[in-house]
PDB file of N, CA and C in Angstrom:
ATOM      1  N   UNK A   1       0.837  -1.190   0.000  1.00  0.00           N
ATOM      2  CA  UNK A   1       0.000   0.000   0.000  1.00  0.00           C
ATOM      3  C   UNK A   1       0.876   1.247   0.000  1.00  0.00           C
ATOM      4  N   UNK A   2       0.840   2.308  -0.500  1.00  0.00           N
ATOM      5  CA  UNK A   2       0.884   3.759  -0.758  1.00  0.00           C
ATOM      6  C   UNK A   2       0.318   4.045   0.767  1.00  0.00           C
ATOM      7  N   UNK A   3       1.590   5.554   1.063  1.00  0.00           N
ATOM      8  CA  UNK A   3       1.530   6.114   2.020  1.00  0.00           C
ATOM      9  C   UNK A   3       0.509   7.109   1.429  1.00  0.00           C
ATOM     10  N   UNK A   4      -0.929   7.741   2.142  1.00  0.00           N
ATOM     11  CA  UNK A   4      -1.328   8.281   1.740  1.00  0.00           C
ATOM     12  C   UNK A   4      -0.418  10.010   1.284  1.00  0.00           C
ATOM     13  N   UNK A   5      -1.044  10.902   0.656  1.00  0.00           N
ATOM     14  CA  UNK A   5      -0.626  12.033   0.079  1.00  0.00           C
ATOM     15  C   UNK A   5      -1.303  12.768   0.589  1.00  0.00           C
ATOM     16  N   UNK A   6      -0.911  14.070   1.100  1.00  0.00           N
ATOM     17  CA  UNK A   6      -1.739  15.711   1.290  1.00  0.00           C
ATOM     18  C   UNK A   6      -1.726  16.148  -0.127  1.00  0.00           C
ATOM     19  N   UNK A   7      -3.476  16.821  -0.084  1.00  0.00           N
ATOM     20  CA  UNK A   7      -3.574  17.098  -1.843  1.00  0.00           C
ATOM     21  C   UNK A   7      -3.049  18.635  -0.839  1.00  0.00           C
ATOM     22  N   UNK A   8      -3.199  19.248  -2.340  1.00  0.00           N
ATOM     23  CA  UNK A   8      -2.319  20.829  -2.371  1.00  0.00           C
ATOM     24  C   UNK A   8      -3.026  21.522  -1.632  1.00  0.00           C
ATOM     25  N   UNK A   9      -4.087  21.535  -1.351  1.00  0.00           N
ATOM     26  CA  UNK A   9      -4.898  22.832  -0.563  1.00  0.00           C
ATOM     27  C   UNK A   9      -4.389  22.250   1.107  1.00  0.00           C
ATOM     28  N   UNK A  10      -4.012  21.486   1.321  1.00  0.00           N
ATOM     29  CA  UNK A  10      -3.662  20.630   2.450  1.00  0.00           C
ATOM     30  C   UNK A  10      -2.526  21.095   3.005  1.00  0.00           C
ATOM     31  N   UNK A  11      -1.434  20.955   1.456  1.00  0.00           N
ATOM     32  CA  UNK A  11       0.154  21.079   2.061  1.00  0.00           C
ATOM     33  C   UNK A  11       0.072  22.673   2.407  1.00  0.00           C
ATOM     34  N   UNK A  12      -0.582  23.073   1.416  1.00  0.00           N
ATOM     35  CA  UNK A  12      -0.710  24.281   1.686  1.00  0.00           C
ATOM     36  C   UNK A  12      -1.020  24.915   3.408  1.00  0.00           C
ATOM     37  N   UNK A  13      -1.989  24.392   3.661  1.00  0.00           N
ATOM     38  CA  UNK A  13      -2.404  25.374   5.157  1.00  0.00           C
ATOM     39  C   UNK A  13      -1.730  24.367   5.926  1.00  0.00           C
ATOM     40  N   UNK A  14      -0.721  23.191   5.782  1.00  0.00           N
ATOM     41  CA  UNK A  14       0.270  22.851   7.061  1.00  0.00           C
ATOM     42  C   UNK A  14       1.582  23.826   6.663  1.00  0.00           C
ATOM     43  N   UNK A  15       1.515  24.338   5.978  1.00  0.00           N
ATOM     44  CA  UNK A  15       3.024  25.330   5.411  1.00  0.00           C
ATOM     45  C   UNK A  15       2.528  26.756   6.061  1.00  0.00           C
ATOM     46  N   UNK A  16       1.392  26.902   6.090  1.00  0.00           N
ATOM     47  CA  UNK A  16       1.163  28.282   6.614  1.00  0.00           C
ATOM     48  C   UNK A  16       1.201  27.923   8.123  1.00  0.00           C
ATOM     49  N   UNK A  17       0.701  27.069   9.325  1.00  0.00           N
ATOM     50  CA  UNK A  17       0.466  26.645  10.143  1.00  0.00           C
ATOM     51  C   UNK A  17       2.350  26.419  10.774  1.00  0.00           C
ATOM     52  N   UNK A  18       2.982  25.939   9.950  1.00  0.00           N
ATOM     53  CA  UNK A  18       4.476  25.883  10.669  1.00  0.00           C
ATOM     54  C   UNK A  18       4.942  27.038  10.295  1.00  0.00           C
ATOM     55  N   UNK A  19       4.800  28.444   9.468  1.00  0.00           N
ATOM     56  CA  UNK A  19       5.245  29.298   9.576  1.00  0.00           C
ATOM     57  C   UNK A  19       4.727  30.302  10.463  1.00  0.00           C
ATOM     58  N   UNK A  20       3.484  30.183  11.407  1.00  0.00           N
ATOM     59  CA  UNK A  20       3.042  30.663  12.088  1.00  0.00           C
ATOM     60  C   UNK A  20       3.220  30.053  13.564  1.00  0.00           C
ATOM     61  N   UNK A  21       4.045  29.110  13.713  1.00  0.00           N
ATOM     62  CA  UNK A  21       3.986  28.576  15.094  1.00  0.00           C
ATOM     63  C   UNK A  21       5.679  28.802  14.750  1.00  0.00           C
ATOM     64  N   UNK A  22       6.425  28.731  13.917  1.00  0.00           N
ATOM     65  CA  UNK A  22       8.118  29.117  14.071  1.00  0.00           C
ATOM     66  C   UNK A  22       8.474  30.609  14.390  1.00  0.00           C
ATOM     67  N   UNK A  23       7.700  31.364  13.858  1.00  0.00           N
ATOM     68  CA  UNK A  23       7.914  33.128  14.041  1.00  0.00           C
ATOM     69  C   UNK A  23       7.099  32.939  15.410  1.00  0.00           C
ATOM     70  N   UNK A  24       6.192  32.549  16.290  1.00  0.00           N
ATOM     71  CA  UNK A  24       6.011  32.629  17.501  1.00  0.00           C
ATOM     72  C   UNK A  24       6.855  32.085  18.208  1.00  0.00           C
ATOM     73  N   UNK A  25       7.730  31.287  17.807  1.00  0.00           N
ATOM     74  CA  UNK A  25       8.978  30.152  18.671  1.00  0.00           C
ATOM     75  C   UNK A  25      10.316  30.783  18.563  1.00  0.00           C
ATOM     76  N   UNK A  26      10.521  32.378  17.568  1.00  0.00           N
ATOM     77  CA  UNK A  26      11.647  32.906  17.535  1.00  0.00           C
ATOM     78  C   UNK A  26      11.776  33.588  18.842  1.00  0.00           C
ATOM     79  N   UNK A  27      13.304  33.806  19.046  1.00  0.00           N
ATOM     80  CA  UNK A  27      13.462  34.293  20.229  1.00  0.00           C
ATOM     81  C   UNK A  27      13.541  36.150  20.161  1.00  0.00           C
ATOM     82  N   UNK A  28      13.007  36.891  21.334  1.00  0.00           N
ATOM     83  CA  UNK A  28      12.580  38.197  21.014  1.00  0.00           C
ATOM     84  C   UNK A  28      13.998  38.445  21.365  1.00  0.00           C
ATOM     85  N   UNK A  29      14.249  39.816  20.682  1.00  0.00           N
ATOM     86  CA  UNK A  29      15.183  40.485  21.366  1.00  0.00           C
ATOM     87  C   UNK A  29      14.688  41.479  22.769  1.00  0.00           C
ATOM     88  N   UNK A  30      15.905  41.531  23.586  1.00  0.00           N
ATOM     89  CA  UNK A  30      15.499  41.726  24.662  1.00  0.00           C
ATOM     90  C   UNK A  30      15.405  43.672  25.227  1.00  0.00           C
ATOM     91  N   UNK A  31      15.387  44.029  23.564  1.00  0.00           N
ATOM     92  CA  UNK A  31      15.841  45.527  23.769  1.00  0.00           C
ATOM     93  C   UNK A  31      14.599  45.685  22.906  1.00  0.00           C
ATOM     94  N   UNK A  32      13.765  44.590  22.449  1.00  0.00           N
ATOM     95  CA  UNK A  32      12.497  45.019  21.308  1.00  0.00           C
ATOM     96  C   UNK A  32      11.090  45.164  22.087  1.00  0.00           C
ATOM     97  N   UNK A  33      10.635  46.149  21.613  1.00  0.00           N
ATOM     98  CA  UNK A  33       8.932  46.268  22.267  1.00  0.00           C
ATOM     99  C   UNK A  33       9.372  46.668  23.749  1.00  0.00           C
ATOM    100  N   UNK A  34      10.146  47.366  23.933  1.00  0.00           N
ATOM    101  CA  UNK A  34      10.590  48.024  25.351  1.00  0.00           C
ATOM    102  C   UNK A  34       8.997  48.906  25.874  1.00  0.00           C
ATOM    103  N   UNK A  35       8.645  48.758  27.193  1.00  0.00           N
ATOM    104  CA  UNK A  35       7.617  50.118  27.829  1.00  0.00           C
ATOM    105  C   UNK A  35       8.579  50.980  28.221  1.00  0.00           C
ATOM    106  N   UNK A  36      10.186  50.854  28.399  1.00  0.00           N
ATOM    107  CA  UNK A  36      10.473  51.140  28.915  1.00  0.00           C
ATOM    108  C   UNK A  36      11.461  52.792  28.035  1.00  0.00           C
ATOM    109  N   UNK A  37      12.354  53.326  28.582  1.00  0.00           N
ATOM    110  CA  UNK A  37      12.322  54.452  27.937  1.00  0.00           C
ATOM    111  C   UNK A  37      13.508  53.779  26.886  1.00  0.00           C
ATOM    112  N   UNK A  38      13.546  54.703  25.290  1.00  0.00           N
ATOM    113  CA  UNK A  38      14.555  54.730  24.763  1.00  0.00           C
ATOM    114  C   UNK A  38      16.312  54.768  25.947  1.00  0.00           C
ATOM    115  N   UNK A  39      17.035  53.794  25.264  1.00  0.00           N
ATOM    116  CA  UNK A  39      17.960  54.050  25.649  1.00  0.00           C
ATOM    117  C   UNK A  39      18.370  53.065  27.075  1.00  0.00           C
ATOM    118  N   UNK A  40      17.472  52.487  27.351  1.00  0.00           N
ATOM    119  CA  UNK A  40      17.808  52.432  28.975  1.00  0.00           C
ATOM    120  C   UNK A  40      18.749  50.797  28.344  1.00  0.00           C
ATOM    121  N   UNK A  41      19.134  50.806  29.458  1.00  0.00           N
ATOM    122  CA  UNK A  41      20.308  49.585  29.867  1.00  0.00           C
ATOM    123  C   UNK A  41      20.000  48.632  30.588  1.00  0.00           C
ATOM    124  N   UNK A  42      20.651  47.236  30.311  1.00  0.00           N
ATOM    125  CA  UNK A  42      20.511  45.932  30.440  1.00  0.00           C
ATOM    126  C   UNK A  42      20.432  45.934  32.356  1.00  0.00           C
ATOM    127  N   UNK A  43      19.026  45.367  33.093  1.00  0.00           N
ATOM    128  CA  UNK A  43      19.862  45.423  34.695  1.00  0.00           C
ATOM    129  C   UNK A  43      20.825  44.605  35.169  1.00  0.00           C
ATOM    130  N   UNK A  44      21.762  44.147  36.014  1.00  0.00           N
ATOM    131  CA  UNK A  44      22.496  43.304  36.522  1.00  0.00           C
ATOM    132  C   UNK A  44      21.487  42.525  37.363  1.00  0.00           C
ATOM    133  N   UNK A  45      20.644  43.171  38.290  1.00  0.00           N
ATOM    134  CA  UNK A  45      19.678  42.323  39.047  1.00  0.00           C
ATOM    135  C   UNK A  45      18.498  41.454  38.412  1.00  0.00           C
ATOM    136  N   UNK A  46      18.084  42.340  37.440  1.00  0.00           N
ATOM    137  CA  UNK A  46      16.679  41.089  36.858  1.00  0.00           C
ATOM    138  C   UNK A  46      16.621  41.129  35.584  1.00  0.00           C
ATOM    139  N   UNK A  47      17.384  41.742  35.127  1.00  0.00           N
ATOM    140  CA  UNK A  47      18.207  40.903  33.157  1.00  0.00           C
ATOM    141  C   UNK A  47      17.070  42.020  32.623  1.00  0.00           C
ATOM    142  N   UNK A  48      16.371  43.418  33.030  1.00  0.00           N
ATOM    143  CA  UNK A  48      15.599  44.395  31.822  1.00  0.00           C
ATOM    144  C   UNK A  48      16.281  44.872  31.542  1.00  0.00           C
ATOM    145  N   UNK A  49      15.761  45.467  30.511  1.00  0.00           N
ATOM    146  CA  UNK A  49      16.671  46.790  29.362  1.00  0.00           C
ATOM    147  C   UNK A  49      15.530  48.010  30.394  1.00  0.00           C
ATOM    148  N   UNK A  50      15.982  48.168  31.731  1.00  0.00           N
ATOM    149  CA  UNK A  50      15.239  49.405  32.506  1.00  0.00           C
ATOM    150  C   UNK A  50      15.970  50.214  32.942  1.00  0.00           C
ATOM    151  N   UNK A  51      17.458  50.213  32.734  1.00  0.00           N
ATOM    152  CA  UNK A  51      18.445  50.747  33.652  1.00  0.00           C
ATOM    153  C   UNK A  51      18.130  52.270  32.945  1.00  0.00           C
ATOM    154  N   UNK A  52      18.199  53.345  33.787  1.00  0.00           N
ATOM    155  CA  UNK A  52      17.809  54.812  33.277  1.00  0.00           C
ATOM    156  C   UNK A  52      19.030  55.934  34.243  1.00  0.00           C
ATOM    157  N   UNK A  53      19.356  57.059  34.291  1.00  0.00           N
ATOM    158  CA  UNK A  53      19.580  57.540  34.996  1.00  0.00           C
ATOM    159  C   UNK A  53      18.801  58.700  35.952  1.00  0.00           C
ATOM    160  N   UNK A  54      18.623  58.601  37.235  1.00  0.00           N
ATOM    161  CA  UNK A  54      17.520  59.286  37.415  1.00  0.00           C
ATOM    162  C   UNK A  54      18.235  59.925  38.670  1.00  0.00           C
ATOM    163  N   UNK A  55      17.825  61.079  38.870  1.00  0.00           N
ATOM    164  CA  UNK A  55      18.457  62.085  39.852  1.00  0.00           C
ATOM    165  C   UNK A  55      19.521  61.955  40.347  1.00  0.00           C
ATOM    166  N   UNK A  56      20.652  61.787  39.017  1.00  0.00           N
ATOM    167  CA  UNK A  56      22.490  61.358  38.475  1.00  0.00           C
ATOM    168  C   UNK A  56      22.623  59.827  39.264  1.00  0.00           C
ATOM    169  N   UNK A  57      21.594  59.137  39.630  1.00  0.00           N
ATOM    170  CA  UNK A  57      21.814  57.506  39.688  1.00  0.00           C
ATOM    171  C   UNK A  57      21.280  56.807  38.560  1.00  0.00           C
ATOM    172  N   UNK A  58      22.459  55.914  38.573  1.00  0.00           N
ATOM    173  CA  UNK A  58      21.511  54.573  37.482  1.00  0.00           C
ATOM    174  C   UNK A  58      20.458  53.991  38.466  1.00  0.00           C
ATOM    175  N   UNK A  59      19.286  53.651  37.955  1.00  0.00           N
ATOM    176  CA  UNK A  59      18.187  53.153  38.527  1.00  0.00           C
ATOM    177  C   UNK A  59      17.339  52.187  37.854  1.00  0.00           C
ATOM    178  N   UNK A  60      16.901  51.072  37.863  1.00  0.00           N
ATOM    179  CA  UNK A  60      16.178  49.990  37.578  1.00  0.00           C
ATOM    180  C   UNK A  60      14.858  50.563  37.378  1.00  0.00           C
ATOM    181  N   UNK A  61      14.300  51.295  36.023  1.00  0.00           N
ATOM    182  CA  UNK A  61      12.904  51.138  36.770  1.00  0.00           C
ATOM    183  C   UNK A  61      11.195  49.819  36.776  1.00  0.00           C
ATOM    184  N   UNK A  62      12.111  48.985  36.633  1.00  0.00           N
ATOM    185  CA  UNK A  62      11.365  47.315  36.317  1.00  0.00           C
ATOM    186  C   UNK A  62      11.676  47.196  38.074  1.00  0.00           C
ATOM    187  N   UNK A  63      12.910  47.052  38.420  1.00  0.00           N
ATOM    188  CA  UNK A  63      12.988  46.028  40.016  1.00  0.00           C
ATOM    189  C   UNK A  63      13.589  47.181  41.247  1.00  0.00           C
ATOM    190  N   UNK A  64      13.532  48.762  40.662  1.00  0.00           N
ATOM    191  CA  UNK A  64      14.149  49.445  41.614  1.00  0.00           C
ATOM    192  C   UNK A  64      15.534  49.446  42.100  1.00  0.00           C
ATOM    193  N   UNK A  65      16.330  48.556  41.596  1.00  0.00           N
ATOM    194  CA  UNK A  65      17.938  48.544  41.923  1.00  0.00           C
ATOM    195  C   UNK A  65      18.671  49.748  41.157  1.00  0.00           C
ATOM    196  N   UNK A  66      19.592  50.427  41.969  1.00  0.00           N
ATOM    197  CA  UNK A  66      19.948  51.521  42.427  1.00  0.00           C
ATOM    198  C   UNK A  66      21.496  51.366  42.804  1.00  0.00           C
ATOM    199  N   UNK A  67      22.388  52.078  41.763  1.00  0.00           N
ATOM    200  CA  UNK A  67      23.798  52.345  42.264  1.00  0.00           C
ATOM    201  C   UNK A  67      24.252  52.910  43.320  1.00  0.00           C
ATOM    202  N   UNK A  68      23.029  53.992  43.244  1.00  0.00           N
ATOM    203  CA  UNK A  68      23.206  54.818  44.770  1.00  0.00           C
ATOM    204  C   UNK A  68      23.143  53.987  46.270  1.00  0.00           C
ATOM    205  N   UNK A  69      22.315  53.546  46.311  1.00  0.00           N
ATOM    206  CA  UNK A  69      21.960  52.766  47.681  1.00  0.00           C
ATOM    207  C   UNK A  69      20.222  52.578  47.691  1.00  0.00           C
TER     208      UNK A  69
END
């Protein structure tokens, strides 16, 4: 016996179906779709792109960590 075949309208929407579950499985960059402001920097404490400088301290504003104290 013959392995059955996907007719074309078939292969078709499993080709659209794995190109829509691989671009959801890519990995984001971690500086993309920021809330956070242009510019800010990677934290050491909880890995955001939140680091800002704010009243001449670097400051976290995702986890609040603070060069100053």
């Amino acid at each position: 016996m013959r392995k059955p075949e996907l007719d074309v309208h078939q292969k078709k929407l499993v080709d659209e179906k794995r190109a829509e579950f691989e671009a959801r499985q890519k990995q984001q960059d971690a500086f993309a779709k920021s809330h956070f402001p242009d510019g800010a920097q990677l934290c050491n404490k909880c890995s955001t792109a939140a680091v800002v400088m704010m009243d001449g301290c670097k400051t976290c504003l995702n986890c609040g960590e603070s060069k100053c104290g």
